[in-house]
Every structure is written in C-alpha cells, then in structure tokens.
PDB file of N, CA and C in Angstrom:
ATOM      1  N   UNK A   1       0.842  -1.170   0.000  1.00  0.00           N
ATOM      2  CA  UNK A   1       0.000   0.000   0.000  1.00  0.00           C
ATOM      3  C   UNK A   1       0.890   1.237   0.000  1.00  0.00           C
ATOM      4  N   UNK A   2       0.409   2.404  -0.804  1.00  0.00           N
ATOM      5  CA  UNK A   2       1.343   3.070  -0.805  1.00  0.00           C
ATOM      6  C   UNK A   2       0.496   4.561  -0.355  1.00  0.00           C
ATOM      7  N   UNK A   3       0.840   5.590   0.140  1.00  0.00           N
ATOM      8  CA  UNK A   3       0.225   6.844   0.485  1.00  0.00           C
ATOM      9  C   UNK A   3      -0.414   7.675  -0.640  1.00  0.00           C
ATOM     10  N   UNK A   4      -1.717   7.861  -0.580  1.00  0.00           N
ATOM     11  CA  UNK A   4      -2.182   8.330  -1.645  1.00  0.00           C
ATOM     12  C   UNK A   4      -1.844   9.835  -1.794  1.00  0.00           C
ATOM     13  N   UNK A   5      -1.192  10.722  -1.014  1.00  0.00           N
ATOM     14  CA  UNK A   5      -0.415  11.989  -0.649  1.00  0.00           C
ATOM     15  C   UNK A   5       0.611  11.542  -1.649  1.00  0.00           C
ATOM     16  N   UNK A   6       1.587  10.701  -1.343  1.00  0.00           N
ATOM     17  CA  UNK A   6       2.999  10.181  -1.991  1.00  0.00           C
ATOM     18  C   UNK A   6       2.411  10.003  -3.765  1.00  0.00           C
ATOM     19  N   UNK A   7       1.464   9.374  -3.696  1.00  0.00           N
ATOM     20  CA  UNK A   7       0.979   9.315  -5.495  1.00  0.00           C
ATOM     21  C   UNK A   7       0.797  10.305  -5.941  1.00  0.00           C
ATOM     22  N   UNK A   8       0.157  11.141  -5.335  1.00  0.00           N
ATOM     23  CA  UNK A   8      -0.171  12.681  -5.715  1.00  0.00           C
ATOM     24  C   UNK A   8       0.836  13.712  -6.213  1.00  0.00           C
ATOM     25  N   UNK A   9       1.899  13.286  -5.288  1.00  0.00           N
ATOM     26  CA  UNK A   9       2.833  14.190  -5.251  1.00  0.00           C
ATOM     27  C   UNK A   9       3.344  14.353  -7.284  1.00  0.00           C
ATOM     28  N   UNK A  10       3.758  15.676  -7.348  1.00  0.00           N
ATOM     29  CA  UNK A  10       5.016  15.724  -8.725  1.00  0.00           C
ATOM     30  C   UNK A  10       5.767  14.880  -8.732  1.00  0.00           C
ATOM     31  N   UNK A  11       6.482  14.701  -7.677  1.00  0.00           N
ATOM     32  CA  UNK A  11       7.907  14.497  -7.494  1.00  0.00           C
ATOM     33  C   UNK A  11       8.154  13.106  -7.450  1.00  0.00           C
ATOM     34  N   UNK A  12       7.090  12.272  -7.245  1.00  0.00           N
ATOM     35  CA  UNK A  12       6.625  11.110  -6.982  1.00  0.00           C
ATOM     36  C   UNK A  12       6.978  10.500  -7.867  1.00  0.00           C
ATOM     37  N   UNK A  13       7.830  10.134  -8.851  1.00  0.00           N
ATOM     38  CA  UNK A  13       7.586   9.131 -10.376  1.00  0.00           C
ATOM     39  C   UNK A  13       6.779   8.420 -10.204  1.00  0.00           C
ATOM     40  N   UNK A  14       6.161   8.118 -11.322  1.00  0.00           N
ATOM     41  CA  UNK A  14       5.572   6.350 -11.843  1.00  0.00           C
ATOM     42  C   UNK A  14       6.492   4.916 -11.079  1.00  0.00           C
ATOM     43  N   UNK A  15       7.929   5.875 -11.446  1.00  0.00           N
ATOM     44  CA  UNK A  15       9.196   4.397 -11.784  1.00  0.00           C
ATOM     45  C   UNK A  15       9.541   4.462 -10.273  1.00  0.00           C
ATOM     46  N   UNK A  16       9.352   5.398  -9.510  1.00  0.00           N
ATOM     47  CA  UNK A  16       9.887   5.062  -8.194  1.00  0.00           C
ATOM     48  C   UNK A  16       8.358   4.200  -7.562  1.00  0.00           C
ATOM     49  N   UNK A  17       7.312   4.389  -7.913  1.00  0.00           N
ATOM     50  CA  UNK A  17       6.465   3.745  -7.030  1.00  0.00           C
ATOM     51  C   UNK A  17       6.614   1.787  -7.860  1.00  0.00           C
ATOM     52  N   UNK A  18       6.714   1.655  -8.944  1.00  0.00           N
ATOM     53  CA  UNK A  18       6.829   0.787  -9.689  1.00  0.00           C
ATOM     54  C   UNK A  18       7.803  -0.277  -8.916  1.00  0.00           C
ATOM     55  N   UNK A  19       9.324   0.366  -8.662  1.00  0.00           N
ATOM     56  CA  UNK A  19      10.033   0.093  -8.206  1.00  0.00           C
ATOM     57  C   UNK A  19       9.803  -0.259  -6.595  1.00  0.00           C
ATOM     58  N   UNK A  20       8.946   0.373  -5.665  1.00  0.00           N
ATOM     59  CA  UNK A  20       8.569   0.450  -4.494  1.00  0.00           C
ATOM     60  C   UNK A  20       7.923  -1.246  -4.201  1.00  0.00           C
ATOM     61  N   UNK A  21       7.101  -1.379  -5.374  1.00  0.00           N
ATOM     62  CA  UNK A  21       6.316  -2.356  -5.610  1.00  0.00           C
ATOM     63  C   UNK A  21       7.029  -3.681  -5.784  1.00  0.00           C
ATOM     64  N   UNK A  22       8.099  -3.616  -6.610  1.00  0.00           N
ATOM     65  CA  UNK A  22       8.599  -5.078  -7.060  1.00  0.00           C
ATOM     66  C   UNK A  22       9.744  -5.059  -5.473  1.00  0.00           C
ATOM     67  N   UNK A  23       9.915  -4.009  -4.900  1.00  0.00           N
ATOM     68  CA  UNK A  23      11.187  -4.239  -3.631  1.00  0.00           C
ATOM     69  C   UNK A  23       9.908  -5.175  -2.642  1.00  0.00           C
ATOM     70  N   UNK A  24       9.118  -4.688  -2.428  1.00  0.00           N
ATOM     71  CA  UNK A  24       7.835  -5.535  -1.390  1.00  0.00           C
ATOM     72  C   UNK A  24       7.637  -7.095  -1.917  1.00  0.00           C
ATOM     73  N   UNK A  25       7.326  -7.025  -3.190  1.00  0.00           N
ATOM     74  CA  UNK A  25       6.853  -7.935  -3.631  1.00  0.00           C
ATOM     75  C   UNK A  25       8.496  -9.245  -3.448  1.00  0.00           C
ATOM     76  N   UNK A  26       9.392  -8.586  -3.516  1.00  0.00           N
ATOM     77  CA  UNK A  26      11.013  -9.830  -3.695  1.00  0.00           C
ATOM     78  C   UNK A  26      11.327  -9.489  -2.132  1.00  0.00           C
ATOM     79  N   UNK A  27      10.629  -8.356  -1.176  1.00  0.00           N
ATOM     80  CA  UNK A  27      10.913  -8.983   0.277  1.00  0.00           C
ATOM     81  C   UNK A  27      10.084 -10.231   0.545  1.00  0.00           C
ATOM     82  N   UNK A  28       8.621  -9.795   0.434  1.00  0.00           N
ATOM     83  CA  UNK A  28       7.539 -10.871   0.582  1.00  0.00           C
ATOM     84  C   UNK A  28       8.131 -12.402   0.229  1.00  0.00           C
ATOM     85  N   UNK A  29       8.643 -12.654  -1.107  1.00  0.00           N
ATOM     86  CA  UNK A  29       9.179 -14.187  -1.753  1.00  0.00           C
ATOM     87  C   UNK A  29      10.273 -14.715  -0.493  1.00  0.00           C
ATOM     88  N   UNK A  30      11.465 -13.751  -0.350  1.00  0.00           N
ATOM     89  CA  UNK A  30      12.417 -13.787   0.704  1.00  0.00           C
ATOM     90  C   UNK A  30      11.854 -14.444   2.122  1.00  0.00           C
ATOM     91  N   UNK A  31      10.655 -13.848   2.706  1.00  0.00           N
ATOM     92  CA  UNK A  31       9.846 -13.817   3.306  1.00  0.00           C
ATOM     93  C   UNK A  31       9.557 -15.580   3.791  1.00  0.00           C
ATOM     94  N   UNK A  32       8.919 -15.818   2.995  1.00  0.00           N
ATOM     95  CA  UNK A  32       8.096 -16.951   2.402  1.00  0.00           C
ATOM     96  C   UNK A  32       8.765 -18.244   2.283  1.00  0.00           C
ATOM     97  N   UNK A  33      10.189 -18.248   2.533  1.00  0.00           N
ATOM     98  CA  UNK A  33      11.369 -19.625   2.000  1.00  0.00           C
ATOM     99  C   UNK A  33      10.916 -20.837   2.918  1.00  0.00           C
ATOM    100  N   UNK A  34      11.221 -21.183   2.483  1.00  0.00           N
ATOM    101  CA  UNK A  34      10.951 -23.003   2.991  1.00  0.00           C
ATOM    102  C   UNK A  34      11.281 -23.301   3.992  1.00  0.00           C
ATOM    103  N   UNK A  35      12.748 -23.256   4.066  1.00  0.00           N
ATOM    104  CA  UNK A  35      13.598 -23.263   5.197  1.00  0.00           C
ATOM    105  C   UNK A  35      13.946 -21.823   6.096  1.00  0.00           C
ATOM    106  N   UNK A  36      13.633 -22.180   7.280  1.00  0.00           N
ATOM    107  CA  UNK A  36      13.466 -21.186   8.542  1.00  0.00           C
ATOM    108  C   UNK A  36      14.512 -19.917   7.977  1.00  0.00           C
ATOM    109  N   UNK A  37      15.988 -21.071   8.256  1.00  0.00           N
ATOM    110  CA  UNK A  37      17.581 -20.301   7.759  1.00  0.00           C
ATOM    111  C   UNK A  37      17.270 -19.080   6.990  1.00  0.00           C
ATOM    112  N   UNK A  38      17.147 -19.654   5.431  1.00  0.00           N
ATOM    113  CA  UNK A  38      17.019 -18.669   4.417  1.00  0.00           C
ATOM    114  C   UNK A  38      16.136 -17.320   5.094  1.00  0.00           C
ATOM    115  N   UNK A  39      14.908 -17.400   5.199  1.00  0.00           N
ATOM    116  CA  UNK A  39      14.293 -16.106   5.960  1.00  0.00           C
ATOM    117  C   UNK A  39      14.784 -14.900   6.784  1.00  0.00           C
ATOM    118  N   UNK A  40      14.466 -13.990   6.117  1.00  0.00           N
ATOM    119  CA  UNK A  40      15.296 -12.676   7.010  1.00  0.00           C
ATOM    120  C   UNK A  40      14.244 -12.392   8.028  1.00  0.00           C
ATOM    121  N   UNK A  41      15.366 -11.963   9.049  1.00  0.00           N
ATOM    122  CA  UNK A  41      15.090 -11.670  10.085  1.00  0.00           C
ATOM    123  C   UNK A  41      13.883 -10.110   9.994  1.00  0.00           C
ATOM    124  N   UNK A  42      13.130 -10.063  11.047  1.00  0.00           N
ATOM    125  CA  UNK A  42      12.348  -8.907  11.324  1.00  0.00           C
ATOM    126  C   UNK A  42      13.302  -7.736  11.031  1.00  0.00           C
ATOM    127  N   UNK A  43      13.943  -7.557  12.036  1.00  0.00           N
ATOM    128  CA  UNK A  43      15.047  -6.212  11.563  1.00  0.00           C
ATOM    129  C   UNK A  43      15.742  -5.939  10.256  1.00  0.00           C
ATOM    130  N   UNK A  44      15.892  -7.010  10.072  1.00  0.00           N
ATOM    131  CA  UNK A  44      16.600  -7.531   8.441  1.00  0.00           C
ATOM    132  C   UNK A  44      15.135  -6.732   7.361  1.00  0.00           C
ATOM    133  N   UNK A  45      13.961  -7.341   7.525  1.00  0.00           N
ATOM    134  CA  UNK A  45      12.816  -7.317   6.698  1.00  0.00           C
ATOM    135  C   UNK A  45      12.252  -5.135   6.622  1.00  0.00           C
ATOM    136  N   UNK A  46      12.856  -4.800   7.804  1.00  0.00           N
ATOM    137  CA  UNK A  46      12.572  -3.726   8.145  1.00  0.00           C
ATOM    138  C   UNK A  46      13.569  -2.651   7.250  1.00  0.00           C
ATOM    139  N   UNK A  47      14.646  -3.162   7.209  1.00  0.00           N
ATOM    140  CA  UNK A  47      15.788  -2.128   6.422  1.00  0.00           C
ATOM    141  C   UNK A  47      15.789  -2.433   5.465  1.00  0.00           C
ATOM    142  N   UNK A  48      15.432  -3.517   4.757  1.00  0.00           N
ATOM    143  CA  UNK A  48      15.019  -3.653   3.363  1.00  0.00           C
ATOM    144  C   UNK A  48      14.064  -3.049   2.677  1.00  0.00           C
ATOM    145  N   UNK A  49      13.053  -2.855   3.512  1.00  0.00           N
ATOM    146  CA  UNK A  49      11.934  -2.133   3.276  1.00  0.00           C
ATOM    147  C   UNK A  49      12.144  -0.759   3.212  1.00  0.00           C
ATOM    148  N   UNK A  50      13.086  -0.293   3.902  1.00  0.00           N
ATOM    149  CA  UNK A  50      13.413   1.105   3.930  1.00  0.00           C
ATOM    150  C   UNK A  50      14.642   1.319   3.118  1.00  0.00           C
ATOM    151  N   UNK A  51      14.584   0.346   2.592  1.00  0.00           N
ATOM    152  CA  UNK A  51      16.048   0.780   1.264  1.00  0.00           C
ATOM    153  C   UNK A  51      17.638   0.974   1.990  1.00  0.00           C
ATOM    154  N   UNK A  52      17.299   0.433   3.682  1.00  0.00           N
ATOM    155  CA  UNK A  52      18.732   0.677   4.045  1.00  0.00           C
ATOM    156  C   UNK A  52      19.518  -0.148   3.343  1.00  0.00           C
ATOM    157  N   UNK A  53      18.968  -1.430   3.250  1.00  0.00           N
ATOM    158  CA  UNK A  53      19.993  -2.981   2.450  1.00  0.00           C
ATOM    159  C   UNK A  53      19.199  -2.658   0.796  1.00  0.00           C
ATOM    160  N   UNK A  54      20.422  -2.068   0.124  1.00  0.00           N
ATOM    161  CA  UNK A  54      20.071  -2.460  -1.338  1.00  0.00           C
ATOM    162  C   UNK A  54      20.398  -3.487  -2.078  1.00  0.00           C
ATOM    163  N   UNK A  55      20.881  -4.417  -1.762  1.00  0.00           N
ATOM    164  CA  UNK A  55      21.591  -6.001  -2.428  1.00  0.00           C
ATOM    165  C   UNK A  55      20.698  -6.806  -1.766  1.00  0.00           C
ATOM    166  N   UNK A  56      19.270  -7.051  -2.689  1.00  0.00           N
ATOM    167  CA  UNK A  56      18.562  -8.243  -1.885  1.00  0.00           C
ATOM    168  C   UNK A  56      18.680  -9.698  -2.462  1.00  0.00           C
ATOM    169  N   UNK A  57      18.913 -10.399  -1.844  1.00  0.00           N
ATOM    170  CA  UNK A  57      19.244 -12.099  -2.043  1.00  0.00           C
ATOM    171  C   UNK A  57      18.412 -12.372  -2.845  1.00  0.00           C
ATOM    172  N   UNK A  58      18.930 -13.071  -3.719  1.00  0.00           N
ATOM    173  CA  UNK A  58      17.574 -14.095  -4.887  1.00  0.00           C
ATOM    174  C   UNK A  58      16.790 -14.794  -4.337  1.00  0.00           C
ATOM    175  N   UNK A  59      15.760 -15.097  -3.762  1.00  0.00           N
ATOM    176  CA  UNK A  59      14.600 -16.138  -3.763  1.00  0.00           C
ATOM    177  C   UNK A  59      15.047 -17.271  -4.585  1.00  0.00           C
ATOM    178  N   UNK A  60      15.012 -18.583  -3.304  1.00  0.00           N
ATOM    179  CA  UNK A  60      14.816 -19.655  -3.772  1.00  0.00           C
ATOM    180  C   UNK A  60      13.757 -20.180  -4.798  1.00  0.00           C
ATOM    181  N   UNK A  61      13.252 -21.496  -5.501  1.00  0.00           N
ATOM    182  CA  UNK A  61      12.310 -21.713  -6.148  1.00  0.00           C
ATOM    183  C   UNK A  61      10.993 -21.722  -4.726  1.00  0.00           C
ATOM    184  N   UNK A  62       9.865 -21.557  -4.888  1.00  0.00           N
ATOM    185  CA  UNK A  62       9.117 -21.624  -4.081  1.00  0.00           C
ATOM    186  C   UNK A  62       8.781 -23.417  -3.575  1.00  0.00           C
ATOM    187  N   UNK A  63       9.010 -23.327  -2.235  1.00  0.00           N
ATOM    188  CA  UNK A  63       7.993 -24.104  -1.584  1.00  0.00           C
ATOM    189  C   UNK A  63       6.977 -24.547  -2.738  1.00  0.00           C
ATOM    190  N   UNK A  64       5.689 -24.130  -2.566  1.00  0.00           N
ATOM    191  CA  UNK A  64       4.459 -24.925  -3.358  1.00  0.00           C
ATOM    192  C   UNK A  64       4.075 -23.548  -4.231  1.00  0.00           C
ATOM    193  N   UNK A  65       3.786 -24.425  -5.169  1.00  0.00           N
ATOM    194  CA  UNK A  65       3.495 -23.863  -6.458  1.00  0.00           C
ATOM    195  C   UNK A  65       2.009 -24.320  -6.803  1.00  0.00           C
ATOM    196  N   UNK A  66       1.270 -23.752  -7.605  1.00  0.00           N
ATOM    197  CA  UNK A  66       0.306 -23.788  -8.213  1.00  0.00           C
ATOM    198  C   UNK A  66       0.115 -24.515  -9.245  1.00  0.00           C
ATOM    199  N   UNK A  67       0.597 -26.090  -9.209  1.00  0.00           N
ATOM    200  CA  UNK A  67       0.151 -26.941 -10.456  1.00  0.00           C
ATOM    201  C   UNK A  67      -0.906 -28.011 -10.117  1.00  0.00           C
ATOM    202  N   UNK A  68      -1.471 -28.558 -11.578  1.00  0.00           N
ATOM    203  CA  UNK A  68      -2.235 -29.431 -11.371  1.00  0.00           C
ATOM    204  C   UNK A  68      -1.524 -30.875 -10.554  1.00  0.00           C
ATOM    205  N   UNK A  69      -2.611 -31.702  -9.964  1.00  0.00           N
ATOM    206  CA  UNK A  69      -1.546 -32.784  -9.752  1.00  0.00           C
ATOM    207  C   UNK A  69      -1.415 -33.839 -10.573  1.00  0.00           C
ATOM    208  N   UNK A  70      -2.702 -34.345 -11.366  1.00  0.00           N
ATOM    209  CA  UNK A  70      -3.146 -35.499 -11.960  1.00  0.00           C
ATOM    210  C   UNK A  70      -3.881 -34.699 -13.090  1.00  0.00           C
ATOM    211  N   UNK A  71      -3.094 -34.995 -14.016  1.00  0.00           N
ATOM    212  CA  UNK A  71      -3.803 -34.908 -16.003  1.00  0.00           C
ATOM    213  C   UNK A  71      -5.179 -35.401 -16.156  1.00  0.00           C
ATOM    214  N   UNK A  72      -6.188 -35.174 -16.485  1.00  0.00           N
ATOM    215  CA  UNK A  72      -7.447 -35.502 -17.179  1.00  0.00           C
ATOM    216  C   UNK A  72      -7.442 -35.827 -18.177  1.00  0.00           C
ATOM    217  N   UNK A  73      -6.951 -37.224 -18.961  1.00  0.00           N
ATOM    218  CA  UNK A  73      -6.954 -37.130 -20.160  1.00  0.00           C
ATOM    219  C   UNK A  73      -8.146 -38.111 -20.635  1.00  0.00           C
TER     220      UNK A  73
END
C-alpha cells in the first residue's frame, strides 16, 4: 500500500512507485522460504523495506506452487 499523498505528489515518479512495488513484492518471496535459515530476520525485513539494504538475495524456487496434480486425459 502506498500513500495516496505520496501518489499525488510531482515528485513522486511512476518508476519510483513501480520500483517500491517489485522491492515488497522480492521482500515478501524472501519472506516466504521453505527453510526457517534462508528467511530474514524482522530487523533484516525492516531495512530492506526502507532501502537501508540495497543487495537483496535471490529467492529460492518456491515451496508450493500452483500446479495441477493429476492430467485428465
């Protein structure tokens, strides 16, 4: 969610809120790992969010995925 003041704004780009969006969205995946380990910490999740840590770790393949299990043929 982003501040509808902050959208408003001039100064605001498109590309910075764009960008705002995919940093949440690759904490969230980070978030989400399988294994406890991989998962950042609260404080960790917090400075990422605030752009203190700009080098964020790749996301593993996910845990569970969205496929069928058994073909209908």
């Amino acid at each position: 969610m982003v501040d509808k003041v902050i959208l408003e704004s001039e100064t605001y780009s498109k590309n910075e809120n764009e960008k705002e969006i995919w940093r949440c969205i690759h904490v969230g995946l980070l978030c989400v790992q399988e294994c406890a380990k991989d998962r950042p910490t609260m404080p960790t999740v917090v400075s990422m969010l605030n752009c203190e840590i700009s080098d964020l770790n790749t996301p593993k393949q996910p845990a569970f995925t969205e496929a069928p299990l058994m073909s209908h043929d």
